[in-house]
Structure formats: C-alpha cells, structure tokens
C-alpha atoms as a PDB file:
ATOM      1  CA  UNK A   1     114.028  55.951  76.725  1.00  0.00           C
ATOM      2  CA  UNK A   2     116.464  57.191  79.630  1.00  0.00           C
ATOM      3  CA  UNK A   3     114.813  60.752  79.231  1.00  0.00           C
ATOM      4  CA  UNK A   4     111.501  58.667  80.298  1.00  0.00           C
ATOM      5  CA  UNK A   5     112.717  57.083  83.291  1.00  0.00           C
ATOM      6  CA  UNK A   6     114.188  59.659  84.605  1.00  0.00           C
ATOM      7  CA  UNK A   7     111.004  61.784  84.467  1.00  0.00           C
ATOM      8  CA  UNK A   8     108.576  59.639  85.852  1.00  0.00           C
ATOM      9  CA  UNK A   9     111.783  58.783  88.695  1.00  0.00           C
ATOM     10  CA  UNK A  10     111.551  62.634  88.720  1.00  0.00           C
ATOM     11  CA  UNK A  11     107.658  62.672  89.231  1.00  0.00           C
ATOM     12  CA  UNK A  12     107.650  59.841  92.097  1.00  0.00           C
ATOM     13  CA  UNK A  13     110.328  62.125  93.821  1.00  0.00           C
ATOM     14  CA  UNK A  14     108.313  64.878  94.041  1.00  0.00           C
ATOM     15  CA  UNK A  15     104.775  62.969  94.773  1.00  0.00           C
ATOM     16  CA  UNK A  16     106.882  61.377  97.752  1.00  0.00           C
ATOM     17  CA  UNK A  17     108.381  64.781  99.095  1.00  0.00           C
ATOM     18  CA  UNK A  18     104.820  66.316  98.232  1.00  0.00           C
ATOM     19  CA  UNK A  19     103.543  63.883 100.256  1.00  0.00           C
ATOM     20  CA  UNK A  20     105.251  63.867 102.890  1.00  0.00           C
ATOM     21  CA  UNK A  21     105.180  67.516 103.959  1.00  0.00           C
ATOM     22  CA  UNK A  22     101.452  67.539 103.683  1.00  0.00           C
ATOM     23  CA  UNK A  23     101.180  64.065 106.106  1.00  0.00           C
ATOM     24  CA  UNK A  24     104.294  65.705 108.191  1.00  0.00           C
ATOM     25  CA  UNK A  25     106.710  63.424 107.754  1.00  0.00           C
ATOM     26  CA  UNK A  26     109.146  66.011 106.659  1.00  0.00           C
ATOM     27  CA  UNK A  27     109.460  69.988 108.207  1.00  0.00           C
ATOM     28  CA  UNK A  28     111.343  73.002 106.816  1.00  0.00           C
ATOM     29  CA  UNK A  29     112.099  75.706 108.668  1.00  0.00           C
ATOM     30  CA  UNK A  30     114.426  78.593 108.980  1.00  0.00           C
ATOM     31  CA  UNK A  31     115.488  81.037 111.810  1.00  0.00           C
ATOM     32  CA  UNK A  32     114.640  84.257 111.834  1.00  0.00           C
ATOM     33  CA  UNK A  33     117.647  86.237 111.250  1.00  0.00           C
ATOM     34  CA  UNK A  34     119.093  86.377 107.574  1.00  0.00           C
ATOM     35  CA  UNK A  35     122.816  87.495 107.282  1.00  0.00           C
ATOM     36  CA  UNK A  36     123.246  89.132 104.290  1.00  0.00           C
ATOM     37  CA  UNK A  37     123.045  87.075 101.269  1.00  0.00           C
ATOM     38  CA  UNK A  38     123.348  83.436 102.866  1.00  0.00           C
ATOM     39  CA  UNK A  39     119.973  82.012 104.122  1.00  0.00           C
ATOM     40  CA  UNK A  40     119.432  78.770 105.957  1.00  0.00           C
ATOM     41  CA  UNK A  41     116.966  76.324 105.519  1.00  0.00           C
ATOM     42  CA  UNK A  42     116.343  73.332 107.893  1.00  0.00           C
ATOM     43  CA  UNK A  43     114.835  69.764 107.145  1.00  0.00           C
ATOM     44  CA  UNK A  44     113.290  67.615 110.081  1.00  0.00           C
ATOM     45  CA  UNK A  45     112.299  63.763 109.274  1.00  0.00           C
ATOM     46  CA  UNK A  46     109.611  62.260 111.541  1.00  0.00           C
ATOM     47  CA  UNK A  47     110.767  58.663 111.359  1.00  0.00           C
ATOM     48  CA  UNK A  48     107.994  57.635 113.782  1.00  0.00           C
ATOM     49  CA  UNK A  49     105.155  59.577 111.640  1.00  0.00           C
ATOM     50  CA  UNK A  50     106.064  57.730 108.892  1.00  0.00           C
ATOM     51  CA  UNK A  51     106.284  54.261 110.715  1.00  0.00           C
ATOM     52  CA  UNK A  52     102.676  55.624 112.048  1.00  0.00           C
ATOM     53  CA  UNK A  53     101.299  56.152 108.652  1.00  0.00           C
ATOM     54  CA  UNK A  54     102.595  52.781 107.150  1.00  0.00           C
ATOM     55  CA  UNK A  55     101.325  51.193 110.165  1.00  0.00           C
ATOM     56  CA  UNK A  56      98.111  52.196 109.480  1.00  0.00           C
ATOM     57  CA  UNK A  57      97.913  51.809 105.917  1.00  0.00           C
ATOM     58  CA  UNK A  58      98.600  47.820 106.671  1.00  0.00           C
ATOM     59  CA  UNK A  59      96.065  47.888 109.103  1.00  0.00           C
ATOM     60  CA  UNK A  60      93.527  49.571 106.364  1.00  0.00           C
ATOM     61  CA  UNK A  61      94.209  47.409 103.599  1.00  0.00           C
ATOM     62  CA  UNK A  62      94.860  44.413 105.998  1.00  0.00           C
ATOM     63  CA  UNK A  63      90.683  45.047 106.985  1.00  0.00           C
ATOM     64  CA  UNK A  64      90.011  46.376 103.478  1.00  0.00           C
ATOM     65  CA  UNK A  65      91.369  42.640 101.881  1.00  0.00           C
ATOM     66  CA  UNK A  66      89.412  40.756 104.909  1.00  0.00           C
ATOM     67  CA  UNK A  67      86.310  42.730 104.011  1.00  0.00           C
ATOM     68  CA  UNK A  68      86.741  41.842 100.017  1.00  0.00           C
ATOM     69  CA  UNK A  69      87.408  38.015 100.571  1.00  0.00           C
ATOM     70  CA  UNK A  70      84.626  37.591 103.585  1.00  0.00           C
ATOM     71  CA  UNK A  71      88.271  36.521 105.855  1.00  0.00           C
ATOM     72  CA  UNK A  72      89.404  33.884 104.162  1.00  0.00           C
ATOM     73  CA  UNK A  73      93.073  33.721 103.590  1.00  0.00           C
ATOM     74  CA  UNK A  74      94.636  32.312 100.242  1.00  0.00           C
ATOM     75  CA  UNK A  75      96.591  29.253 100.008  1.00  0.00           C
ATOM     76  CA  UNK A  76      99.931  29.672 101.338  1.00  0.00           C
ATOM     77  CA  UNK A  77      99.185  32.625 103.450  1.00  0.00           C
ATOM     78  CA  UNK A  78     100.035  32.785 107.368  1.00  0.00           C
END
C-alpha cells in the first residue's frame, strides 16, 4: 500500500515538473564553462507565469461552468 502512494506521489511530481518546464514556469540553465568534474545547473521559478496560468485557467472554467449551466449560479454561491 505505501509502495502505491508513493508512486503515484512520484508520478504527480513529475507531471507537475513536466509541466511546468513546457508552460515555463520553471528554467534550467548552466554557464558555459565546466571546471573539471563539477558542473552547475541553475533553476529559475516564474512565480508570476504561474499566477498567469492559474489565472487563466479560473477564467476558462469560470466561462466554461457559465456556458454549461446557461449562468445560473447554484444555491449558496456568491
């Protein structure tokens, strides 16, 4: 059962990092000079891309929801 969990944690880990390199949310890089054996990789977060993208995936499913229930808002909603 643990073995379970911690693959599909495993898989949403890599979906999530997958994801965000392709929609640029993360960026590796690396200068150009290598010193011998030691190599340097570095990792930029684009905090603002990603409030971007969630932005707009409210505003999609926000219009997406309005579209499916003709506007009307259920009980209890604001």
């Amino acid at each position: 059962m643990m073995k379970r969990i911690l693959f599909v944690l495993f898989v949403v880990v890599v979906i999530f990092v997958g994801l965000g390199l392709y929609r640029g949310w993360f960026t590796l890089s690396s200068p150009g000079d290598i010193e011998g054996d030691k190599a340097s990789i570095n990792l930029e977060v684009d905090g603002g891309k990603m409030k971007e993208d969630a932005a707009s995936l409210k505003r999609k499913t926000k219009e997406l929801t309005e579209g499916l229930t003709g506007g009307k808002k259920a009980p209890g909603d604001n």
